[in-house]
N, C-alpha and C. Protein backbone atom coordinates (compact mmCIF):
# COMPACT_ATOMS: atom_id res chain seq x y z
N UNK A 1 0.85 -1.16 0.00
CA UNK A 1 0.00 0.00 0.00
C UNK A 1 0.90 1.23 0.00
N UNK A 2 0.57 2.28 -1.00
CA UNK A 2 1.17 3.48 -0.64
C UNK A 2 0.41 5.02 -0.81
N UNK A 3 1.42 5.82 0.26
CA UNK A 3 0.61 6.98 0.34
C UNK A 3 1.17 7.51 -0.70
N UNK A 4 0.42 8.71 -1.21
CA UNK A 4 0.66 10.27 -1.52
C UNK A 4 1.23 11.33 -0.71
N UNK A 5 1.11 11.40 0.43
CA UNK A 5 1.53 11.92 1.24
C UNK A 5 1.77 11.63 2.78
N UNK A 6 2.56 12.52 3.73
CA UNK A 6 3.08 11.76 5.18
C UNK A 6 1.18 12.21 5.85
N UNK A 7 0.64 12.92 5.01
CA UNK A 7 -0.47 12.83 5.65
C UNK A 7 -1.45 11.90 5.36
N UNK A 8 -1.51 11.51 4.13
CA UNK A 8 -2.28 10.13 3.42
C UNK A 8 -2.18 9.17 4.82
N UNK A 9 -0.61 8.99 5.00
CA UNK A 9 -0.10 7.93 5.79
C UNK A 9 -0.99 7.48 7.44
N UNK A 10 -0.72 9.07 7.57
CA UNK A 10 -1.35 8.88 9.08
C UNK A 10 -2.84 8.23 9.08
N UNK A 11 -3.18 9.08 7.99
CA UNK A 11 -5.08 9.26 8.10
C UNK A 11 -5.65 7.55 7.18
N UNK A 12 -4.19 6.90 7.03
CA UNK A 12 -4.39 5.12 6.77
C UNK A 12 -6.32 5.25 6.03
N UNK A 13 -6.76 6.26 5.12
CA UNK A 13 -7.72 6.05 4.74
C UNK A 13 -8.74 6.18 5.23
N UNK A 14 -8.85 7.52 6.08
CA UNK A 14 -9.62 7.23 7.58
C UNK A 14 -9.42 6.49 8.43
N UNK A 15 -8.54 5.80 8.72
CA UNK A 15 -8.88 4.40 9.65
C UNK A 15 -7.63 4.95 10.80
N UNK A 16 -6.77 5.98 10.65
CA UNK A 16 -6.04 6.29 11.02
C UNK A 16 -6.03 6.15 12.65
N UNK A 17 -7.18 6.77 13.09
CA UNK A 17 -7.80 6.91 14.79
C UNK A 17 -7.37 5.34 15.22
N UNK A 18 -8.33 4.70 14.39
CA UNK A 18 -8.39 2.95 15.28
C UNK A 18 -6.69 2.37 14.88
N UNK A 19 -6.11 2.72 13.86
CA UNK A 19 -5.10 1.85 13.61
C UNK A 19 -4.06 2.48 14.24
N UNK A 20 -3.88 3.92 15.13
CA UNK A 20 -2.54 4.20 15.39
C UNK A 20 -3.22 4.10 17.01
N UNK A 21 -4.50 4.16 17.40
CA UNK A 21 -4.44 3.89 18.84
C UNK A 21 -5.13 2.43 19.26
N UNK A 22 -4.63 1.65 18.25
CA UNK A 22 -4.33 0.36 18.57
C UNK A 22 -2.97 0.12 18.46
N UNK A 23 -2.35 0.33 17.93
CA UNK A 23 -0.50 0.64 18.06
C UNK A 23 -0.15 1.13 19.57
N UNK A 24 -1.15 2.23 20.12
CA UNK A 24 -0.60 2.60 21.31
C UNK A 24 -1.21 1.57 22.77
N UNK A 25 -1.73 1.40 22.04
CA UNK A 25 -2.73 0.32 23.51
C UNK A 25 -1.58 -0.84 23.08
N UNK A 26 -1.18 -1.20 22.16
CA UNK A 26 -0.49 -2.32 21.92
C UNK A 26 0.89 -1.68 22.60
N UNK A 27 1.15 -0.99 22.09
CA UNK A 27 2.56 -0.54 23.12
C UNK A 27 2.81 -0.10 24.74
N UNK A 28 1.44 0.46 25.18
CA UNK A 28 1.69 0.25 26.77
C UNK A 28 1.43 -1.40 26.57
N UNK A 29 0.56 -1.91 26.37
CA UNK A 29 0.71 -3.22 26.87
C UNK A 29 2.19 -3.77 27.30
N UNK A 30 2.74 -3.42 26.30
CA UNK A 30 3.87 -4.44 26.47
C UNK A 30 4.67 -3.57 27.34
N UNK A 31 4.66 -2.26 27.57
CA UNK A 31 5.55 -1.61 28.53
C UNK A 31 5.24 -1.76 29.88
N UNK A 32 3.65 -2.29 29.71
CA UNK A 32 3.16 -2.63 31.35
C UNK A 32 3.73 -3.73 31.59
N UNK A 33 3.97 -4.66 30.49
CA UNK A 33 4.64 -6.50 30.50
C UNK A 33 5.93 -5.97 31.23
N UNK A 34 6.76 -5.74 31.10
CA UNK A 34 7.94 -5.29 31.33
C UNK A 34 8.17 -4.40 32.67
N UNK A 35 7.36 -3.10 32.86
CA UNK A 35 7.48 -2.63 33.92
C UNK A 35 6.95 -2.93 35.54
N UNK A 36 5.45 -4.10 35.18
CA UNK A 36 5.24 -4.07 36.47
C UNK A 36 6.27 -5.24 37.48
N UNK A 37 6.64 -6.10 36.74
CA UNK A 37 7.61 -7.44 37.16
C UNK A 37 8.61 -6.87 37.67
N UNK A 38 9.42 -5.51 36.91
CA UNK A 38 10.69 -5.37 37.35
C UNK A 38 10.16 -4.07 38.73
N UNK A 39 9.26 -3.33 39.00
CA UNK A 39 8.80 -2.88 39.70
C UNK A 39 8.25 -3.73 41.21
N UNK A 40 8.05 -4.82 40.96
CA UNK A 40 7.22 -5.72 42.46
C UNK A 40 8.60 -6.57 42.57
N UNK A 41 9.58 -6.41 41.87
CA UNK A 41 11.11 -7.43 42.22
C UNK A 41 10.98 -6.11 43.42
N UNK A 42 11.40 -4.97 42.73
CA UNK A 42 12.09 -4.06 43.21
C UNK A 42 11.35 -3.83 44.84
N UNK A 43 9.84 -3.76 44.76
CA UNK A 43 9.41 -4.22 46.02
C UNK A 43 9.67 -4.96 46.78
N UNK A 44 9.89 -6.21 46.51
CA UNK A 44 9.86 -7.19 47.11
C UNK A 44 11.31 -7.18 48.01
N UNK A 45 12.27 -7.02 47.39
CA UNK A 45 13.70 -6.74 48.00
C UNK A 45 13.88 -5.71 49.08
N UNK A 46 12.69 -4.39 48.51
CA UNK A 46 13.01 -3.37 49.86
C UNK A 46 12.22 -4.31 50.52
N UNK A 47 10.99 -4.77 50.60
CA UNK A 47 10.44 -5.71 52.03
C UNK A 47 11.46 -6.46 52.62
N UNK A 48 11.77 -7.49 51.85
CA UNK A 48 13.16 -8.38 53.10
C UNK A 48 14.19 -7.42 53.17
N UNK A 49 14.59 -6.74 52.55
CA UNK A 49 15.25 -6.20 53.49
C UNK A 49 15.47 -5.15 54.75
N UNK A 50 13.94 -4.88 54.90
CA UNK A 50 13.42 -4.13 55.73
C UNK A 50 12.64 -5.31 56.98
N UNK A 51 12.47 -6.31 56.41
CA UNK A 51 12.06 -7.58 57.45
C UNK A 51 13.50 -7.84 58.06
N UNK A 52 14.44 -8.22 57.21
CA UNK A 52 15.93 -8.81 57.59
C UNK A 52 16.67 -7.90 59.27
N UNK A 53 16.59 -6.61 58.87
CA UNK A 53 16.99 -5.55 59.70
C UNK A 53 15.99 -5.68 61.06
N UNK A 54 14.71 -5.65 60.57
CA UNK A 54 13.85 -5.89 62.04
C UNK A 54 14.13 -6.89 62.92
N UNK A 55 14.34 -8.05 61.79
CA UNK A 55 14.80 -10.03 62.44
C UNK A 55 16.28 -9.31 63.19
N UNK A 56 16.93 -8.48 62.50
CA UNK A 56 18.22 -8.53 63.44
C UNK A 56 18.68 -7.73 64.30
N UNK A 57 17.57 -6.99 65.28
CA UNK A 57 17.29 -6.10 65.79
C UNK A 57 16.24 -6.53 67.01
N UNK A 58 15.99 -7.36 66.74
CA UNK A 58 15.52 -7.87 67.99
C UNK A 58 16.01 -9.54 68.38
């Protein structure tokens, strides 16, 4: 398929709306794939080691 122009491109024939903010729902998706795992590690480590310090403190 080709445009006429970088504006043809965007406006994908009208369809532009659904096809570039399905690109973006498709792209947080995967940035949520990625960020919440390395985010609840990152939790999880300040907890023990905020448990560890209490265990060695009393």
């Amino acid at each position: 398929m080709s445009f006429a122009s970088f504006g043809d491109f965007i406006a994908m024939g009208h369809h532009g709306l659904y096809v570039w903010s399905a690109y973006g729902i498709c792209a947080a998706v995967l940035a949520l794939n990625v960020a919440v795992p390395v985010l609840a590690r990152r939790r999880y480590l300040q907890e023990e080691a905020r448990r560890l310090r209490r265990e060695k403190t009393q």
